[in-house]
Each structure stands twice: as structure tokens, then as C-alpha cells.
N, C-alpha and C. Protein backbone atom coordinates (compact mmCIF):
# COMPACT_ATOMS: atom_id res chain seq x y z
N UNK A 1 -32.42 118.75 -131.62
CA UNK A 1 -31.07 119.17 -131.92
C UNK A 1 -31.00 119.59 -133.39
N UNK A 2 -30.23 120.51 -133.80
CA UNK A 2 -30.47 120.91 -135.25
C UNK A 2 -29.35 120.10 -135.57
N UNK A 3 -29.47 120.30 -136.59
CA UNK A 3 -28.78 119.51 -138.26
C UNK A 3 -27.47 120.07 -138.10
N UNK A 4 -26.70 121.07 -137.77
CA UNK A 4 -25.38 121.48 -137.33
C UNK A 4 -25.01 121.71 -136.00
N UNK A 5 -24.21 120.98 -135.40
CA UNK A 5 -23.59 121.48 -134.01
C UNK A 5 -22.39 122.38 -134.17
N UNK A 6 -21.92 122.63 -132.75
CA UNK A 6 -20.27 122.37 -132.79
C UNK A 6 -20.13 122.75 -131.26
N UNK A 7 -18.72 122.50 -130.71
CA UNK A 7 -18.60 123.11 -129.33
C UNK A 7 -16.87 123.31 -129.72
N UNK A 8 -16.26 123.87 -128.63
CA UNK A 8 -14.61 124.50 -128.52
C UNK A 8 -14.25 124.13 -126.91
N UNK A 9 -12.99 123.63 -127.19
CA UNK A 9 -12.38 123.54 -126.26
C UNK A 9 -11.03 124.12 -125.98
N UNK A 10 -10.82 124.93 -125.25
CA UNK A 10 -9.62 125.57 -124.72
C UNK A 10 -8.54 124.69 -124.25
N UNK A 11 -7.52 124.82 -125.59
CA UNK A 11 -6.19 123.60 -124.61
C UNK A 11 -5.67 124.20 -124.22
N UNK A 12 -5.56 125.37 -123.70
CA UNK A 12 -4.68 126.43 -122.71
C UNK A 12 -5.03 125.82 -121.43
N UNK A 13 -6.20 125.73 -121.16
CA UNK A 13 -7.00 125.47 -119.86
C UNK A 13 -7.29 124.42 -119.50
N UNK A 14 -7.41 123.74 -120.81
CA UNK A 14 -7.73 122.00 -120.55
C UNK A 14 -9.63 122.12 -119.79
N UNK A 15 -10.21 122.93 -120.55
CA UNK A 15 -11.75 123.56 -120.07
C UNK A 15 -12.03 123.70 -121.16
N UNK A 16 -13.37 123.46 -121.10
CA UNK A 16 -14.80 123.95 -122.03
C UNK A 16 -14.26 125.37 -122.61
N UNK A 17 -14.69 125.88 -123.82
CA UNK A 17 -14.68 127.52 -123.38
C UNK A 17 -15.99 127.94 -123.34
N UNK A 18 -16.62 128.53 -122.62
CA UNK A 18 -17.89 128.98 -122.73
C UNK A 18 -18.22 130.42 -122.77
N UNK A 19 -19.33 130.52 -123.32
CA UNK A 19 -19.71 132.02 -123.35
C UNK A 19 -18.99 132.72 -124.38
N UNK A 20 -18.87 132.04 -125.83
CA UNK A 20 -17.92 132.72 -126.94
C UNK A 20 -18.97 132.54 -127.82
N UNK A 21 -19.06 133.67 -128.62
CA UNK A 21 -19.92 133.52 -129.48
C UNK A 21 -20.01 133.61 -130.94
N UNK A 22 -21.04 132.80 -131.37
CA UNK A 22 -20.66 131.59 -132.76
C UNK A 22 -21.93 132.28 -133.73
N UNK A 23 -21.34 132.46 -135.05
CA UNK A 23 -22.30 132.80 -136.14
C UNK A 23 -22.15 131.87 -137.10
N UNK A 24 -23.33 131.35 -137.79
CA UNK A 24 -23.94 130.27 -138.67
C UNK A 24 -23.88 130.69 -139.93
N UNK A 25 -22.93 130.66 -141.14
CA UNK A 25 -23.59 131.37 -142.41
C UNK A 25 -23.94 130.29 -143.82
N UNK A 26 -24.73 129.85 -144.61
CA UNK A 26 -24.72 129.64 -145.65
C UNK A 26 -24.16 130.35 -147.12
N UNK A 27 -22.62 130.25 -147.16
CA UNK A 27 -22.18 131.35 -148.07
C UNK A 27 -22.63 130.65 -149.69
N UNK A 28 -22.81 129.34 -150.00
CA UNK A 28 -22.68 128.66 -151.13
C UNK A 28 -23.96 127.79 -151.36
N UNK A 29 -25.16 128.10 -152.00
CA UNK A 29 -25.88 126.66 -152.13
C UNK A 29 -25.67 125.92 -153.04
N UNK A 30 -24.62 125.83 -153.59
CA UNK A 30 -24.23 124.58 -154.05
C UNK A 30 -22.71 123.77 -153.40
N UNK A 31 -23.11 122.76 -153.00
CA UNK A 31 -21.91 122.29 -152.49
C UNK A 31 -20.94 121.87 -153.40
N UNK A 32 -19.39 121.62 -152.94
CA UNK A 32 -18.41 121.54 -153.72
C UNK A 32 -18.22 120.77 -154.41
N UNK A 33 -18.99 119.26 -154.89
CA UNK A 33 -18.75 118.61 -155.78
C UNK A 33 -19.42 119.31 -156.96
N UNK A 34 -20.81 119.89 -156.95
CA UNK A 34 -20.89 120.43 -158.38
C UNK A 34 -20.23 121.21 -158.52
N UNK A 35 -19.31 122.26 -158.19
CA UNK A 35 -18.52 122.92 -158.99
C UNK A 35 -16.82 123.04 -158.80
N UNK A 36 -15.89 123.39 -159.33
CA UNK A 36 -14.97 123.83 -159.26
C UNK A 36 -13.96 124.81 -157.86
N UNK A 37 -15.50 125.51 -158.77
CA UNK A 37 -15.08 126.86 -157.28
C UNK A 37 -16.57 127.64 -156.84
N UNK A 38 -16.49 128.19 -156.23
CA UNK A 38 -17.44 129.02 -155.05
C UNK A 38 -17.80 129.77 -155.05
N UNK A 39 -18.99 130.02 -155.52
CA UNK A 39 -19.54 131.65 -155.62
C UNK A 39 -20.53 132.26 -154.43
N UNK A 40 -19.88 132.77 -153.91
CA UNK A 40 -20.17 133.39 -152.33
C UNK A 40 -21.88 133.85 -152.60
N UNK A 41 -22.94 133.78 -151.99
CA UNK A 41 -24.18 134.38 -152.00
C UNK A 41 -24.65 134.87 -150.95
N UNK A 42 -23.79 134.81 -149.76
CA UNK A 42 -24.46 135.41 -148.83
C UNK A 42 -22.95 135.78 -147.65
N UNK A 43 -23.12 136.98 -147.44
CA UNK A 43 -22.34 137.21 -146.29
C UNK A 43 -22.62 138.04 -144.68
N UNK A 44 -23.95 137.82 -144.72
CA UNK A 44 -24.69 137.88 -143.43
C UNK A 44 -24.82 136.59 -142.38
N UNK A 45 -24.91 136.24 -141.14
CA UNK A 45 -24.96 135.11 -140.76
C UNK A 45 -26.58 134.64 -140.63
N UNK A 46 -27.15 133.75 -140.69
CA UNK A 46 -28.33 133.30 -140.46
C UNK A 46 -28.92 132.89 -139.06
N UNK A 47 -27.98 132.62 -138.49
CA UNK A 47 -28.07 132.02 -137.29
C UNK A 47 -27.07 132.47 -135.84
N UNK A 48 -26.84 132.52 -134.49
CA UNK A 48 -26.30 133.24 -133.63
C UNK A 48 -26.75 132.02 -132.76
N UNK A 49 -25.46 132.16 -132.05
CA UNK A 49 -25.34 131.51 -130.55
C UNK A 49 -24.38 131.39 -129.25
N UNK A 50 -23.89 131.40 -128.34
CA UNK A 50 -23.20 131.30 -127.31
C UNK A 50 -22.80 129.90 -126.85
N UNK A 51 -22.10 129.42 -126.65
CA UNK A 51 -21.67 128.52 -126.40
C UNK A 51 -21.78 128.55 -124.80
N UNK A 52 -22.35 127.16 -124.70
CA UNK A 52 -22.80 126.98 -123.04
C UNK A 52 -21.65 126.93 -121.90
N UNK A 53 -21.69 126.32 -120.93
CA UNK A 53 -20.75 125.85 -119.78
C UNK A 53 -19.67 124.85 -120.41
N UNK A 54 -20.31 123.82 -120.96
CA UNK A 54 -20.09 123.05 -121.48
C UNK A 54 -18.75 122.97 -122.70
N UNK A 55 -19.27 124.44 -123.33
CA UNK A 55 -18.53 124.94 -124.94
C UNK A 55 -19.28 124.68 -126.02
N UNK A 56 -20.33 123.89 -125.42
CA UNK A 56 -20.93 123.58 -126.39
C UNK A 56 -22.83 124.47 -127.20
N UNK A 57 -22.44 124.18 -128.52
CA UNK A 57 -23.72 125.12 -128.93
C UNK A 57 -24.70 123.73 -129.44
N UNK A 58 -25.63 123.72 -128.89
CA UNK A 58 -26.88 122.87 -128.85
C UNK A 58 -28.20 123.37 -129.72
N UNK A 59 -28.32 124.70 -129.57
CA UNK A 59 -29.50 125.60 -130.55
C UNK A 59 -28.86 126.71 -131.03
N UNK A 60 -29.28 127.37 -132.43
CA UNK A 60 -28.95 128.68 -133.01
C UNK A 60 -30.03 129.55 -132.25
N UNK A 61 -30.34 130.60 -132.41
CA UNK A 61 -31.33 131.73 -132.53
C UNK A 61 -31.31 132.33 -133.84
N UNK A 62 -32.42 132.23 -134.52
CA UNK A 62 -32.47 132.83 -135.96
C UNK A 62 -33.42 134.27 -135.53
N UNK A 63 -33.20 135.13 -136.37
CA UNK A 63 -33.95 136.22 -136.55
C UNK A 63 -35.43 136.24 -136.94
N UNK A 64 -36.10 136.51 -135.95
CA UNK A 64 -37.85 136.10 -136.52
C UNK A 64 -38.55 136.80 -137.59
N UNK A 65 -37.75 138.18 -137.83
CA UNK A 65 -37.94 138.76 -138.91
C UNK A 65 -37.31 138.00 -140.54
N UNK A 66 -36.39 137.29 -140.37
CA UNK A 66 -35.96 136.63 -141.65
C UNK A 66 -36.87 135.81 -142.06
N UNK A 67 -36.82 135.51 -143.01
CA UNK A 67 -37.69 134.17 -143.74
C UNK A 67 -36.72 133.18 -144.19
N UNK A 68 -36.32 131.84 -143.44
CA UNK A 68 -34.81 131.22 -143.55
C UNK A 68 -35.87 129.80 -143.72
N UNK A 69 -37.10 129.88 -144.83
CA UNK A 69 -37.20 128.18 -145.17
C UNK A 69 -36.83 127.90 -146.23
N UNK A 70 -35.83 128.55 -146.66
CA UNK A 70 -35.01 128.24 -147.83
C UNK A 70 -34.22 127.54 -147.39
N UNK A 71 -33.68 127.56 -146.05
CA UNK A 71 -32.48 126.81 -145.19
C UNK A 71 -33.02 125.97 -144.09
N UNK A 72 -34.24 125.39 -144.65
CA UNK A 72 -35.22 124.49 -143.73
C UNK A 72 -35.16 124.60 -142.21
N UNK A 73 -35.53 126.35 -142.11
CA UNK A 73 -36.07 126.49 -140.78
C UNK A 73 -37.40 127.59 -140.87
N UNK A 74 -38.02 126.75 -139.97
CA UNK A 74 -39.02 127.70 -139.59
C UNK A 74 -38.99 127.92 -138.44
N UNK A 75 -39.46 129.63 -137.93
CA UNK A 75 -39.75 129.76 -136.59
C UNK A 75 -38.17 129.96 -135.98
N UNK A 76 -37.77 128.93 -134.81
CA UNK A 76 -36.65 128.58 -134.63
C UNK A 76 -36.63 127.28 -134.10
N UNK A 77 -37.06 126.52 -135.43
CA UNK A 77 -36.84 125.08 -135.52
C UNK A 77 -36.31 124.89 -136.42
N UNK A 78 -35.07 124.44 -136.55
CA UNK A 78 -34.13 124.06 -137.79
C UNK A 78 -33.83 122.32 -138.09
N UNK A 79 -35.08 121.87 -138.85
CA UNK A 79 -35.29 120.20 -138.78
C UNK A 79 -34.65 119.90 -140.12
N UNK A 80 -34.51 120.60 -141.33
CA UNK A 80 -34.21 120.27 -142.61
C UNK A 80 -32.59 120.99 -143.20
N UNK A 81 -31.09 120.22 -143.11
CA UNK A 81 -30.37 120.40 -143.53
C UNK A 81 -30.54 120.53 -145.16
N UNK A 82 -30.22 122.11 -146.12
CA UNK A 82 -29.68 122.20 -147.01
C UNK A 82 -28.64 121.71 -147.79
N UNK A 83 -28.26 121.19 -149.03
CA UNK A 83 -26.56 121.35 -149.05
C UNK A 83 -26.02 122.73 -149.36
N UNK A 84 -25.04 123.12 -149.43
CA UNK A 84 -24.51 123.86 -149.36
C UNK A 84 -22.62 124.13 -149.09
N UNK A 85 -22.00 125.14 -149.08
CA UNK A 85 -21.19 125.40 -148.42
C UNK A 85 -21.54 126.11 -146.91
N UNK A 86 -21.36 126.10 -146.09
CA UNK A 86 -21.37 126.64 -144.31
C UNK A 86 -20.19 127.24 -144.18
N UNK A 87 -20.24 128.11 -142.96
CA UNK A 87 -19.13 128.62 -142.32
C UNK A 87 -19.56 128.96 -140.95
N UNK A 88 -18.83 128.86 -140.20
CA UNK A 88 -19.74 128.74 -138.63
C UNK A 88 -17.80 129.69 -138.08
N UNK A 89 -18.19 131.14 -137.62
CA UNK A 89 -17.26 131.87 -137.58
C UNK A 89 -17.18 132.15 -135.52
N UNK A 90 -16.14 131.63 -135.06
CA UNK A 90 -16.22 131.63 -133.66
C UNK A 90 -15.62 133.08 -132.84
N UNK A 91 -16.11 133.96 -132.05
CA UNK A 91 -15.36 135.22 -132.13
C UNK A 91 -14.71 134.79 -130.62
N UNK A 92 -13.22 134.37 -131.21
CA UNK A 92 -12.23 134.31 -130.04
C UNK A 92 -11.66 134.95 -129.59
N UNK A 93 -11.28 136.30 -129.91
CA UNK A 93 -11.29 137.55 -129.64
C UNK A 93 -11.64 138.01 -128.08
N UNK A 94 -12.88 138.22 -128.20
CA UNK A 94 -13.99 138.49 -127.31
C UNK A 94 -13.44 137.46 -125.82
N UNK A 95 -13.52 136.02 -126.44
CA UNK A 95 -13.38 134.99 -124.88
C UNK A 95 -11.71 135.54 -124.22
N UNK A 96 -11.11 135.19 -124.82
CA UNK A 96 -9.61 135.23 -124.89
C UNK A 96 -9.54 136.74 -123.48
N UNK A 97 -10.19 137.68 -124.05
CA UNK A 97 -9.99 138.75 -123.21
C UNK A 97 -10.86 138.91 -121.81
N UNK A 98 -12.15 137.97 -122.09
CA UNK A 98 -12.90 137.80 -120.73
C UNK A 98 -11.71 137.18 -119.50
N UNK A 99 -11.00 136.43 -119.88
CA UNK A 99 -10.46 135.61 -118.98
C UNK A 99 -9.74 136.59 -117.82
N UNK A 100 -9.76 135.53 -117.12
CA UNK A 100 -9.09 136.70 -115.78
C UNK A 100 -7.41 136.65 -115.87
N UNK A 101 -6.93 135.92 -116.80
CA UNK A 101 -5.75 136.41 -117.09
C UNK A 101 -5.16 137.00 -118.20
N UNK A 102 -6.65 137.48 -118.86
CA UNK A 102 -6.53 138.70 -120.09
C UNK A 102 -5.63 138.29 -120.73
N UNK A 103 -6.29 136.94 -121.32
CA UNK A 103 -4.90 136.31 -122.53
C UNK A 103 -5.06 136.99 -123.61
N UNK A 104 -4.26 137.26 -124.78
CA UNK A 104 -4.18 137.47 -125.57
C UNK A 104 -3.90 136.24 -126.83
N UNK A 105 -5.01 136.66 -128.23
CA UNK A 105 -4.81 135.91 -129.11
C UNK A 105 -4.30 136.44 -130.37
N UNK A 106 -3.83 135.63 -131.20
CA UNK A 106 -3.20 136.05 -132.58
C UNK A 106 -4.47 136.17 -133.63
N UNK A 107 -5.87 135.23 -133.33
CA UNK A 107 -6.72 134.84 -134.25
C UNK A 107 -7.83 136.12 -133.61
N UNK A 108 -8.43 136.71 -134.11
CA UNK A 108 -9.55 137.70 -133.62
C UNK A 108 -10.68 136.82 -133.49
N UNK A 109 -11.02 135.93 -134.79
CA UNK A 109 -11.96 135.00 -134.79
C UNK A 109 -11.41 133.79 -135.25
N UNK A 110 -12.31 132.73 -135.56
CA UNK A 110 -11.64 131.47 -136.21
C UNK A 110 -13.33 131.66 -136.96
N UNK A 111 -12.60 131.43 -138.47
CA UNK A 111 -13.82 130.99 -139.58
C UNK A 111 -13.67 128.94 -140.04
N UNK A 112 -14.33 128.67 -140.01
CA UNK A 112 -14.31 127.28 -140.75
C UNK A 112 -15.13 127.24 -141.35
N UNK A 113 -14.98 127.02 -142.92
CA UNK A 113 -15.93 126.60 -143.87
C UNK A 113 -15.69 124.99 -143.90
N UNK A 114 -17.51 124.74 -144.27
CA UNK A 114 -17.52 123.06 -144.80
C UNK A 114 -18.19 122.48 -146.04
N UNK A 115 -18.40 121.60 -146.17
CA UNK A 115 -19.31 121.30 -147.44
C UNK A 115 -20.29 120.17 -146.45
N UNK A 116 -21.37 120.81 -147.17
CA UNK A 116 -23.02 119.91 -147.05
C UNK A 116 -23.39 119.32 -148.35
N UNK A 117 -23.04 117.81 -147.98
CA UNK A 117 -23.47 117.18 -149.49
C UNK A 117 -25.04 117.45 -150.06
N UNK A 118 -25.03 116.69 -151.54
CA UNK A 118 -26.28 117.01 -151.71
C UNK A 118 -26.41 115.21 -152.20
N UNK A 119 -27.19 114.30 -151.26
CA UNK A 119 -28.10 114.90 -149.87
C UNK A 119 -27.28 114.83 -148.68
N UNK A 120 -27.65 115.58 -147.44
CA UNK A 120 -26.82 115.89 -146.86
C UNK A 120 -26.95 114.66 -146.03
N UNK A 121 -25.94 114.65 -144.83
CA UNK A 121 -25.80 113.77 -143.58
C UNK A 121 -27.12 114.15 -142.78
N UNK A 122 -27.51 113.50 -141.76
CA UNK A 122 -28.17 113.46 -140.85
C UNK A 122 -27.94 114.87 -140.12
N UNK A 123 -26.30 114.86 -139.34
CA UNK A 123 -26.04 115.76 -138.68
C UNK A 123 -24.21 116.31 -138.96
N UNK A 124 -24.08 117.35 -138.55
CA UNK A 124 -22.55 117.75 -138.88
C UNK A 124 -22.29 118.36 -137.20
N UNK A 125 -21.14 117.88 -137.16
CA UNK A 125 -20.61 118.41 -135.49
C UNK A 125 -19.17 118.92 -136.01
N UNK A 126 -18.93 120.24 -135.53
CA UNK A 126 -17.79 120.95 -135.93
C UNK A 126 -16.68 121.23 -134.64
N UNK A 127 -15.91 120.16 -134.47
CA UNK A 127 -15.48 120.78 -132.96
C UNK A 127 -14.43 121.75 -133.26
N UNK A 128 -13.88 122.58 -132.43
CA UNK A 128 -12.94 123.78 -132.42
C UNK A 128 -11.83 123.48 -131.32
N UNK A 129 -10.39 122.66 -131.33
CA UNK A 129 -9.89 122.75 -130.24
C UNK A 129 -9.37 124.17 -130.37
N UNK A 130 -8.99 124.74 -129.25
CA UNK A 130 -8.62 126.20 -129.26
C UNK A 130 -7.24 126.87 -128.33
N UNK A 131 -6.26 127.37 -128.50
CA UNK A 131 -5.19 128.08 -128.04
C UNK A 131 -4.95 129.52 -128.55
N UNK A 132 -3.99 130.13 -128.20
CA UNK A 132 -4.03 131.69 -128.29
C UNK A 132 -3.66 131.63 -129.37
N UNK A 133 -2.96 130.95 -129.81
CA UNK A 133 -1.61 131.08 -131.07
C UNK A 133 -2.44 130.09 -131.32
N UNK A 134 -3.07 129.11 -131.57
CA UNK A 134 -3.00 128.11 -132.62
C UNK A 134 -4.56 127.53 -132.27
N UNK A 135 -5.28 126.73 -133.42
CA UNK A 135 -6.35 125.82 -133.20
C UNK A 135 -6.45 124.68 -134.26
N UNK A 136 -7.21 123.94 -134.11
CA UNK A 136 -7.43 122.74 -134.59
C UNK A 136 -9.19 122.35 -134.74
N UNK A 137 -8.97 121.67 -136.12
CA UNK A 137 -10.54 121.33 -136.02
C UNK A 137 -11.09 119.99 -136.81
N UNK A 138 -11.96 119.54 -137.13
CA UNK A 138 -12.60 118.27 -137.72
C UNK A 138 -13.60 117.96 -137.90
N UNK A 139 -13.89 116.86 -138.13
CA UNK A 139 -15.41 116.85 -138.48
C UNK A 139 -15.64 115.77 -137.56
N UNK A 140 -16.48 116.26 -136.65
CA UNK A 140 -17.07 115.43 -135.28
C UNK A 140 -18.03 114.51 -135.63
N UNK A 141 -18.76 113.91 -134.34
CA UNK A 141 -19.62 113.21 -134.95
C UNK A 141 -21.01 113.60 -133.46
């Protein structure tokens, strides 16, 4: 299991949402206690995934062309959490309109940024509850 999860749940439906898909970014390597404020270094995502049956994302897919052991992965084994700032950006957009009752949302995506101490936790679980108009989120376990 890597060093970041997360899964979403649809309270419209009172269901998983599945099949929405989730980008991984490291915008900050320094996390927020050393500084003030935030100086963005990256705005590409590192990582890509779909969220299962479930809602839930269990593995990223990294790009085999990147070189991401700066962000302690090799290959697509991600065993070594960085600190950092994260943002794990969910495109709700996309699900919202799969549905067979072609809901409509106010949010295109949902972004959540976090902080990764330095040293970090074991693991970070990001859950997403989710509605058209509104969501909710925390730090899971």
C-alpha cells in the first residue's frame, strides 16, 4: 500500500463513487512548519489513478518515463513518504455526468492540499465525502 491513500464517497447516493479519477501532486517540498508561506514547485501531477468499486484508490500509476526517487518511488513502488506539501485533485466533473441521472455539479474538480511532516507519518488517508453542491473532507486513518 503506498504512503498516501484516499477514497470518496457519494452522499447523494449513499455509494462508493467509483471510476473518478484522482491526480497526486507534490506542489511544496518543504512542509508548512518551516515556512510561513508556500512556494509552489511543481504543477504537473506525479501520480494518476481511478478509484475502484469500492471509491477507493489503493495504487497510483506513475509515469515510467519520470524519474520520481526524489519522491521515494521507484518503478511503481512508492515505499518512501517525502515531506512536503500534497494535493491529490479529484475530477468530479467527469463522475457526476457518467451517472445515469446526468447530475450536475457546481465543483468541476475538488483540490485538497495537505502537509507531510518532516518526518512524515507512516501513512496519510484522505477521504472525500462528496455531493453536487457541496463536499467534505479529513484526515483519515
Amino acid at each position: 500500500m503506498p504512503p498516501i491513500t484516499c477514497h470518496i464517497l457519494d452522499t447523494t447516493r449513499g455509494k462508493p463513487a467509483a471510476d473518478v479519477v484522482v491526480a497526486i501532486y507534490r506542489i511544496s517540498e518543504l512542509p508548512m512548519e518551516n515556512s510561513d508561506e508556500i512556494t509552489i514547485t511543481e504543477n504537473l501531477p506525479f501520480g494518476l489513478a481511478k478509484t475502484n468499486k469500492d471509491g477507493r484508490v489503493s495504487e497510483w500509476i506513475f509515469n515510467p518515463k519520470d524519474n520520481l526517487e526524489s519522491l521515494g518511488i521507484k518503478g511503481q513502488e512508492w515505499n518512501t513518504l517525502k515531506p512536503g506539501i500534497y494535493k491529490i485533485r479529484f475530477q468530479t466533473s467527469k463522475y457526476f455526468k457518467q451517472l445515469i441521472s446526468d447530475a450536475r455539479t457546481f465543483f468541476p474538480f475538488v483540490d485538497i492540499m495537505f502537509n507531510v511532516s518532516n518526518p512524515p507519518d507512516a501513512h496519510y488517508h484522505i477521504p472525500l465525502l462528496l455531493a453536487n453542491h457541496s463536499y467534505t473532507t479529513y484526515r483519515g486513518s
